[in-house]
C-alpha atoms as a PDB file:
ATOM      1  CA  UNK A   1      35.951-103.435  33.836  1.00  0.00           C
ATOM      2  CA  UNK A   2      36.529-100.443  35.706  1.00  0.00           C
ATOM      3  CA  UNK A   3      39.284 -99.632  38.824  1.00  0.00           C
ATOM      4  CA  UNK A   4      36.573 -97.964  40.554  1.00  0.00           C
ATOM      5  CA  UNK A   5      33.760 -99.469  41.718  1.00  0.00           C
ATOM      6  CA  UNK A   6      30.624 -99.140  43.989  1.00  0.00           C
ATOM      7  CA  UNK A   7      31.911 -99.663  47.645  1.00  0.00           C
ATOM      8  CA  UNK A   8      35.462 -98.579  47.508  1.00  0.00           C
ATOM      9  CA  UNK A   9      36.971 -97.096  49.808  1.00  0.00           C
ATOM     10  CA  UNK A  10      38.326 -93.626  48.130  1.00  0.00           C
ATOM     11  CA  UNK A  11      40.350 -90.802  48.534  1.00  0.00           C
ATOM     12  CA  UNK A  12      39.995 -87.503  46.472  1.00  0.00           C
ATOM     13  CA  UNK A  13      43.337 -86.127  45.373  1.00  0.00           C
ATOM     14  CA  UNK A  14      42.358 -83.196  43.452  1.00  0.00           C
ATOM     15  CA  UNK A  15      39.436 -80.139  43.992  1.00  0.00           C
ATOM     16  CA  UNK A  16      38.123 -78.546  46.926  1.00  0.00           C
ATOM     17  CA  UNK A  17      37.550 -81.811  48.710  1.00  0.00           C
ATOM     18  CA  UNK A  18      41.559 -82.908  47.909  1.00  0.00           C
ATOM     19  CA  UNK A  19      42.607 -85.421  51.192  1.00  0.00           C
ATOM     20  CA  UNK A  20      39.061 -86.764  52.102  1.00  0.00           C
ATOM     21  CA  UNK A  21      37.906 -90.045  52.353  1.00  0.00           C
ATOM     22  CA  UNK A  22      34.922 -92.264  51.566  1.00  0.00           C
ATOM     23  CA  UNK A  23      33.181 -95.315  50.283  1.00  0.00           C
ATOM     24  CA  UNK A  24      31.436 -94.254  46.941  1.00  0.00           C
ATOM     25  CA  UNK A  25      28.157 -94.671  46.414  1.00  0.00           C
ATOM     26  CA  UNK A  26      27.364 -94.554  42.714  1.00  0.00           C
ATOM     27  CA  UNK A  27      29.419 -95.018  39.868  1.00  0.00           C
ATOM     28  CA  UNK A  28      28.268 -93.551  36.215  1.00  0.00           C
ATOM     29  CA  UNK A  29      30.638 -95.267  34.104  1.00  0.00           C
ATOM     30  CA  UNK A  30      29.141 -93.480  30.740  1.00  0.00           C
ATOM     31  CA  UNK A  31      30.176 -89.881  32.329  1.00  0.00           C
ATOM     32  CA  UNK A  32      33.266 -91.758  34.086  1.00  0.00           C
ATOM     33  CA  UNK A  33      32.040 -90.081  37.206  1.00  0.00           C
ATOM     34  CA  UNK A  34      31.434 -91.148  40.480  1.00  0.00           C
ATOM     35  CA  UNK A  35      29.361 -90.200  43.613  1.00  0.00           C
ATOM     36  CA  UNK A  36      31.335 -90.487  46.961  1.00  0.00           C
ATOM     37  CA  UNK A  37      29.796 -90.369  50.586  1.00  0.00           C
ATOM     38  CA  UNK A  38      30.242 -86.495  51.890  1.00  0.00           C
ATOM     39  CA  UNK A  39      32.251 -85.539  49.249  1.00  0.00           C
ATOM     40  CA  UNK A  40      31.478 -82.283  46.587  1.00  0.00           C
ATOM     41  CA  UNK A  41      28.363 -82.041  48.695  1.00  0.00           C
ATOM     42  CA  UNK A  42      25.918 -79.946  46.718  1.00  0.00           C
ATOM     43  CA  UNK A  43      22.945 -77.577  47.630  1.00  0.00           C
ATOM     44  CA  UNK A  44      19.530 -78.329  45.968  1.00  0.00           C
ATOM     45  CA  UNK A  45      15.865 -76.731  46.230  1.00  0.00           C
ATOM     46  CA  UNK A  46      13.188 -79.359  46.875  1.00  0.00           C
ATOM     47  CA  UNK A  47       9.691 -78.606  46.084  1.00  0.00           C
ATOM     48  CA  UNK A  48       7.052 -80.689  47.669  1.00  0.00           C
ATOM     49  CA  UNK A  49       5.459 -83.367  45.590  1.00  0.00           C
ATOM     50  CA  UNK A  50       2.812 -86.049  46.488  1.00  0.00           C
ATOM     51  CA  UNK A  51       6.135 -88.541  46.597  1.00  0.00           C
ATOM     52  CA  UNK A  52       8.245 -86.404  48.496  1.00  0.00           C
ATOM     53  CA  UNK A  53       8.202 -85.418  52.318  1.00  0.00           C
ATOM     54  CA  UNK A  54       8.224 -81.627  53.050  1.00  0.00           C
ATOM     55  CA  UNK A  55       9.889 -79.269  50.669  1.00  0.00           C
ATOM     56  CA  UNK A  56      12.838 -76.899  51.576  1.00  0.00           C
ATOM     57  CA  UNK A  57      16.888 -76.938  50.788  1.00  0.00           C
ATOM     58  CA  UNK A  58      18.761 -80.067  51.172  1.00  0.00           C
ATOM     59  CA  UNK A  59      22.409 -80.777  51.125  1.00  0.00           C
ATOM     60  CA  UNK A  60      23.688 -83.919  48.875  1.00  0.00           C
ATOM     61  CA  UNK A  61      26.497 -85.429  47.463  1.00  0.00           C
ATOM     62  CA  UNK A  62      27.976 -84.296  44.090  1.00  0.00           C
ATOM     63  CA  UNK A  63      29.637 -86.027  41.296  1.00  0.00           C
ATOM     64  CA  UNK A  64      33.214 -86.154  40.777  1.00  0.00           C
ATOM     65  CA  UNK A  65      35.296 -87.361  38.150  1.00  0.00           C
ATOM     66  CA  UNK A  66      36.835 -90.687  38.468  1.00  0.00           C
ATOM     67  CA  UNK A  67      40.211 -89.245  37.462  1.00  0.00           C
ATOM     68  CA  UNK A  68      39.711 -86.948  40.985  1.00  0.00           C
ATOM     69  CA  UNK A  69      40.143 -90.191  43.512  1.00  0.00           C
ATOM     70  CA  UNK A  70      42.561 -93.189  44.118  1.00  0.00           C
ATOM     71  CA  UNK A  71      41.173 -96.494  45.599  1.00  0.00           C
ATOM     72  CA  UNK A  72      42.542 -97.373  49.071  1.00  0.00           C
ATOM     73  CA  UNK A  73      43.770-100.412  49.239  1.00  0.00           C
ATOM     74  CA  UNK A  74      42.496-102.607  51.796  1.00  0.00           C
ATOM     75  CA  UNK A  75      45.455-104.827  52.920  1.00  0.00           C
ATOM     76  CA  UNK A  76      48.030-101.705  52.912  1.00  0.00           C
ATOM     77  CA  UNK A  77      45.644 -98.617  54.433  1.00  0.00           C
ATOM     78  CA  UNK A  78      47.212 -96.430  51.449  1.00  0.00           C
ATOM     79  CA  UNK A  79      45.818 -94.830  48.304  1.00  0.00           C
ATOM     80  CA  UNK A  80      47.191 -97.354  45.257  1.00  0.00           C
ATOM     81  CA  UNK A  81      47.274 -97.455  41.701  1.00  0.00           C
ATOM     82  CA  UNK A  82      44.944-100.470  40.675  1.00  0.00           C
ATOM     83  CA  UNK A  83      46.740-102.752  37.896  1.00  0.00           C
ATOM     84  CA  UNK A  84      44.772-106.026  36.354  1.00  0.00           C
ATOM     85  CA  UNK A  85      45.860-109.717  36.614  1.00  0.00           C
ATOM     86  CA  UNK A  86      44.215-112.978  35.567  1.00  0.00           C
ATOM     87  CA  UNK A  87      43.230-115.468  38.383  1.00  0.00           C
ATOM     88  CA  UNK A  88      41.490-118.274  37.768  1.00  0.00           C
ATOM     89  CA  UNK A  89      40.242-117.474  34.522  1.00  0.00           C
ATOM     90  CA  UNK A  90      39.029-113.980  36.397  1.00  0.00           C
ATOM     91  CA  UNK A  91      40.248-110.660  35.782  1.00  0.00           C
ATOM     92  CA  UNK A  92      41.127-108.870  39.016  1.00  0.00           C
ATOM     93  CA  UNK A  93      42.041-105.694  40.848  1.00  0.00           C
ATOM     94  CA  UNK A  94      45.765-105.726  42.031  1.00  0.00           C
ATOM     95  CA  UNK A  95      47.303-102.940  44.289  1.00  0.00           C
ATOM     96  CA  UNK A  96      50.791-101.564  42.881  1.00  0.00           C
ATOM     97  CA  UNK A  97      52.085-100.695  45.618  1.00  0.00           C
ATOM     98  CA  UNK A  98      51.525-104.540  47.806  1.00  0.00           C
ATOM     99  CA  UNK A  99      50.523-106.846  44.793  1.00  0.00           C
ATOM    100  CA  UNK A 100      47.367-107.605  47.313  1.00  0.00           C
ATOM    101  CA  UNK A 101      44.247-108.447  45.104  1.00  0.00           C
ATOM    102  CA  UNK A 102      41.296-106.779  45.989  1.00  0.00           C
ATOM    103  CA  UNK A 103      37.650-108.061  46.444  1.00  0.00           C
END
């Protein structure tokens, strides 16, 4: 069980991108890295392929490492710490900060 997951509302608080916010997209748990919505967004060269729509330079999101962002919590608006507890036989997100349990 991770403290991050798809959906989250994040903020970064390290890099470039330090202070913005958004829901993330993808996580890669093996790499412990995440892919947040227009954060670290990247330049790549797209050739044209039978698949793919015209070819030319598109802008996309990044990865960034899970260690970069805090979850925000949803009942207190604030970046949080994310601590575990056991509800009906469940293991669940808890914010530090309000003791709210998340989704």
């Amino acid at each position: 069980m991770h403290k991050i997951r798809k959906g989250d509302r994040v903020q970064v608080v390290a890099g470039n991108d330090r202070g913005r916010i958004g829901r993330v997209l993808t996580v890669i748990p093996e790499k412990n890295r995440i892919i947040v919505e227009n954060v670290n967004m990247i330049t790549k060269h797209q050739r044209a392929t039978q698949s793919l729509r015209q070819p030319g330079i598109v802008q996309r999101e990044g990865t960034i490492h899970m260690s970069n962002v805090m979850p925000i919590c949803p009942e207190c608006d604030e970046p949080t710490r994310v601590g575990f507890t056991e509800v009906e036989g469940r293991k669940m997100r808890v914010c530090k900060q309000c003791g709210e349990i998340f989704e």
